[in-house]
C-alpha atoms as a PDB file:
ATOM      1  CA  UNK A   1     -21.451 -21.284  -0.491  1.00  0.00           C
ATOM      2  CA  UNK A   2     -18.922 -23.048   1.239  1.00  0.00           C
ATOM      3  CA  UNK A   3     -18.690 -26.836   3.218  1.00  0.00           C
ATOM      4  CA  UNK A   4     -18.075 -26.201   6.600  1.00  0.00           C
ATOM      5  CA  UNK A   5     -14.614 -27.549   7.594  1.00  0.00           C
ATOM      6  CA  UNK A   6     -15.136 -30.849   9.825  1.00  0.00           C
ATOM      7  CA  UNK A   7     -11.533 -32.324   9.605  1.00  0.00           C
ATOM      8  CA  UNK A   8     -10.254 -30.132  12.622  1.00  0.00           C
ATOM      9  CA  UNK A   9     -13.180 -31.114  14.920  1.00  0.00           C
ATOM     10  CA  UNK A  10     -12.456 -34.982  13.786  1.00  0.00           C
ATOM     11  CA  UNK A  11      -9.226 -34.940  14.717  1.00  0.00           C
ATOM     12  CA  UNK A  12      -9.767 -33.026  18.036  1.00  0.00           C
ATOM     13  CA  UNK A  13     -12.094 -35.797  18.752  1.00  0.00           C
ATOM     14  CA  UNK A  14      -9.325 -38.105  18.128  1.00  0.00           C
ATOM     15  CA  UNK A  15      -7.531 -36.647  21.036  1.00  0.00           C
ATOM     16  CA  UNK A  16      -9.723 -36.285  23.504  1.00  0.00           C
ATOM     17  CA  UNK A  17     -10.773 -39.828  22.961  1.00  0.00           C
ATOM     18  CA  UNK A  18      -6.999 -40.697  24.084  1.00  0.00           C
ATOM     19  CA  UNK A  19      -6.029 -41.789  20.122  1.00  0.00           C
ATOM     20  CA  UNK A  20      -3.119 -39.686  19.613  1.00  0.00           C
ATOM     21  CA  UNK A  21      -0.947 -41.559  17.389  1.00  0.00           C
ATOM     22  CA  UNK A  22      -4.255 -41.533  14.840  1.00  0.00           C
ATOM     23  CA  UNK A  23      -4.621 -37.655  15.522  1.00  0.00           C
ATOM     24  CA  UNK A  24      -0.835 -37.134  14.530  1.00  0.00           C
ATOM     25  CA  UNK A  25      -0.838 -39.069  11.970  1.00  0.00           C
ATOM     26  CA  UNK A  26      -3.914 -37.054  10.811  1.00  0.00           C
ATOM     27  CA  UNK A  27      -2.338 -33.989  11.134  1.00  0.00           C
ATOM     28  CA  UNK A  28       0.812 -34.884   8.984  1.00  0.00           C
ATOM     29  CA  UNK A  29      -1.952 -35.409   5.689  1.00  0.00           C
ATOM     30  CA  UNK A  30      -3.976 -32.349   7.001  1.00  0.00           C
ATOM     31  CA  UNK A  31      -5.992 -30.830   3.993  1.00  0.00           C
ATOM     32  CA  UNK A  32      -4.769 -26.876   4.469  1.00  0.00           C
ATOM     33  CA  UNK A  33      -3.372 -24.322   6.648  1.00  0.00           C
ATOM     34  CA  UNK A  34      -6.603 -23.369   7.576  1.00  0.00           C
ATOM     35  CA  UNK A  35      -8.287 -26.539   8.620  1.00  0.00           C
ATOM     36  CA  UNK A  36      -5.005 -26.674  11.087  1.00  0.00           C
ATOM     37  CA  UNK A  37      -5.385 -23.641  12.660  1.00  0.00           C
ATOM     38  CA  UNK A  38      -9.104 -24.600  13.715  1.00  0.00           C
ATOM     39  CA  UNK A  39      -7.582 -27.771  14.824  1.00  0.00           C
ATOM     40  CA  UNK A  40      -4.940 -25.499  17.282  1.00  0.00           C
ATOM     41  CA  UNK A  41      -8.199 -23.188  18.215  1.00  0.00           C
ATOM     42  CA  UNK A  42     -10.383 -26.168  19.686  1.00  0.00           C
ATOM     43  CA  UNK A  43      -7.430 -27.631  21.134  1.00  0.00           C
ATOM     44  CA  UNK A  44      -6.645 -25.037  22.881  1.00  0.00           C
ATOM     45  CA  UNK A  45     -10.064 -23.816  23.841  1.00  0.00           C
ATOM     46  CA  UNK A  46     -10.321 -27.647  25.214  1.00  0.00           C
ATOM     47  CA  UNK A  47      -6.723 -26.852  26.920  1.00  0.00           C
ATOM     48  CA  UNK A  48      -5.927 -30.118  25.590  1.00  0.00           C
ATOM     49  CA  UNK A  49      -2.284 -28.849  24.168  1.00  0.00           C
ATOM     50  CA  UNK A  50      -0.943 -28.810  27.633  1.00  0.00           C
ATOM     51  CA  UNK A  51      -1.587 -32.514  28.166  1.00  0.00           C
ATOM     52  CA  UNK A  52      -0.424 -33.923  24.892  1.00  0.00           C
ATOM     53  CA  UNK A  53       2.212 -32.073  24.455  1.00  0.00           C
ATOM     54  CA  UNK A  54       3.538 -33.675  20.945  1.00  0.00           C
ATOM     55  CA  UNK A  55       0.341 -32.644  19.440  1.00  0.00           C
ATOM     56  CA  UNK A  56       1.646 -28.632  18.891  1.00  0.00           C
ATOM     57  CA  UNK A  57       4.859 -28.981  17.295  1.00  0.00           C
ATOM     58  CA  UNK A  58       3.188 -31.222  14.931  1.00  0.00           C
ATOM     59  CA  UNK A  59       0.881 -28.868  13.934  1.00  0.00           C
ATOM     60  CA  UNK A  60       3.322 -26.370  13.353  1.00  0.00           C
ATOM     61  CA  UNK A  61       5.386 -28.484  11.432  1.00  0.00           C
ATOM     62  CA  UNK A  62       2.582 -28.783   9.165  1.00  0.00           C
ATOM     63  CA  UNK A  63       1.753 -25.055   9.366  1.00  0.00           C
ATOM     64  CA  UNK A  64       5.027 -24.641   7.906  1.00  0.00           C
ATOM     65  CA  UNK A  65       4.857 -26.859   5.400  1.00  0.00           C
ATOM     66  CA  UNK A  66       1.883 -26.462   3.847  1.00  0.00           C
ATOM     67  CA  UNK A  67       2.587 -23.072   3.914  1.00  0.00           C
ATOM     68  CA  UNK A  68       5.988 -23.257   1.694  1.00  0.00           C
ATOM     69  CA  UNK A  69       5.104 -21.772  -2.039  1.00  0.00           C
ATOM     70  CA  UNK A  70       7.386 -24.766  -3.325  1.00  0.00           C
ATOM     71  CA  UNK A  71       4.888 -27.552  -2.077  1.00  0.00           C
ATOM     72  CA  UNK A  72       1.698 -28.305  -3.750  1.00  0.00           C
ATOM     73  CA  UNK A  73      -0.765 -30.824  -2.354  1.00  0.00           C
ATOM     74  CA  UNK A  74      -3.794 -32.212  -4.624  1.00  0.00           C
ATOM     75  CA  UNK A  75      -6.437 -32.255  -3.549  1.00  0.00           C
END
């Protein structure tokens, strides 16, 4: 049985609260690909990409990086 993941709604908080620089920097120690990709889903189901618009390529910069076989984060 498995925690549900409750970084992605954190952070999403963060940015509808107006706290982007937090969010951001939040996203650049994010814990796993997949915890980012429910970050991108409420975001965008809150159409909050369109208005902070530095928000995306961040999280695909992470995406990619956590992503990368040569990179290992501990946990």
């Amino acid at each position: 049985m498995s925690r549900p993941h409750v970084w992605a709604t954190k952070v999403a908080a963060l940015i509808q609260g107006g706290n982007s620089a937090a969010a951001l920097e939040q996203i650049k120690v994010a814990p796993s690909v997949i915890d980012l990709q429910q970050l991108r889903a409420i975001l965008s189901a809150k159409k909050l990409l369109a208005r902070y618009q530095n928000v995306e390529p961040t999280i695909a910069d992470q995406i990619v990086a956590l992503s990368s076989p040569r990179l290992h984060r501990s946990p």
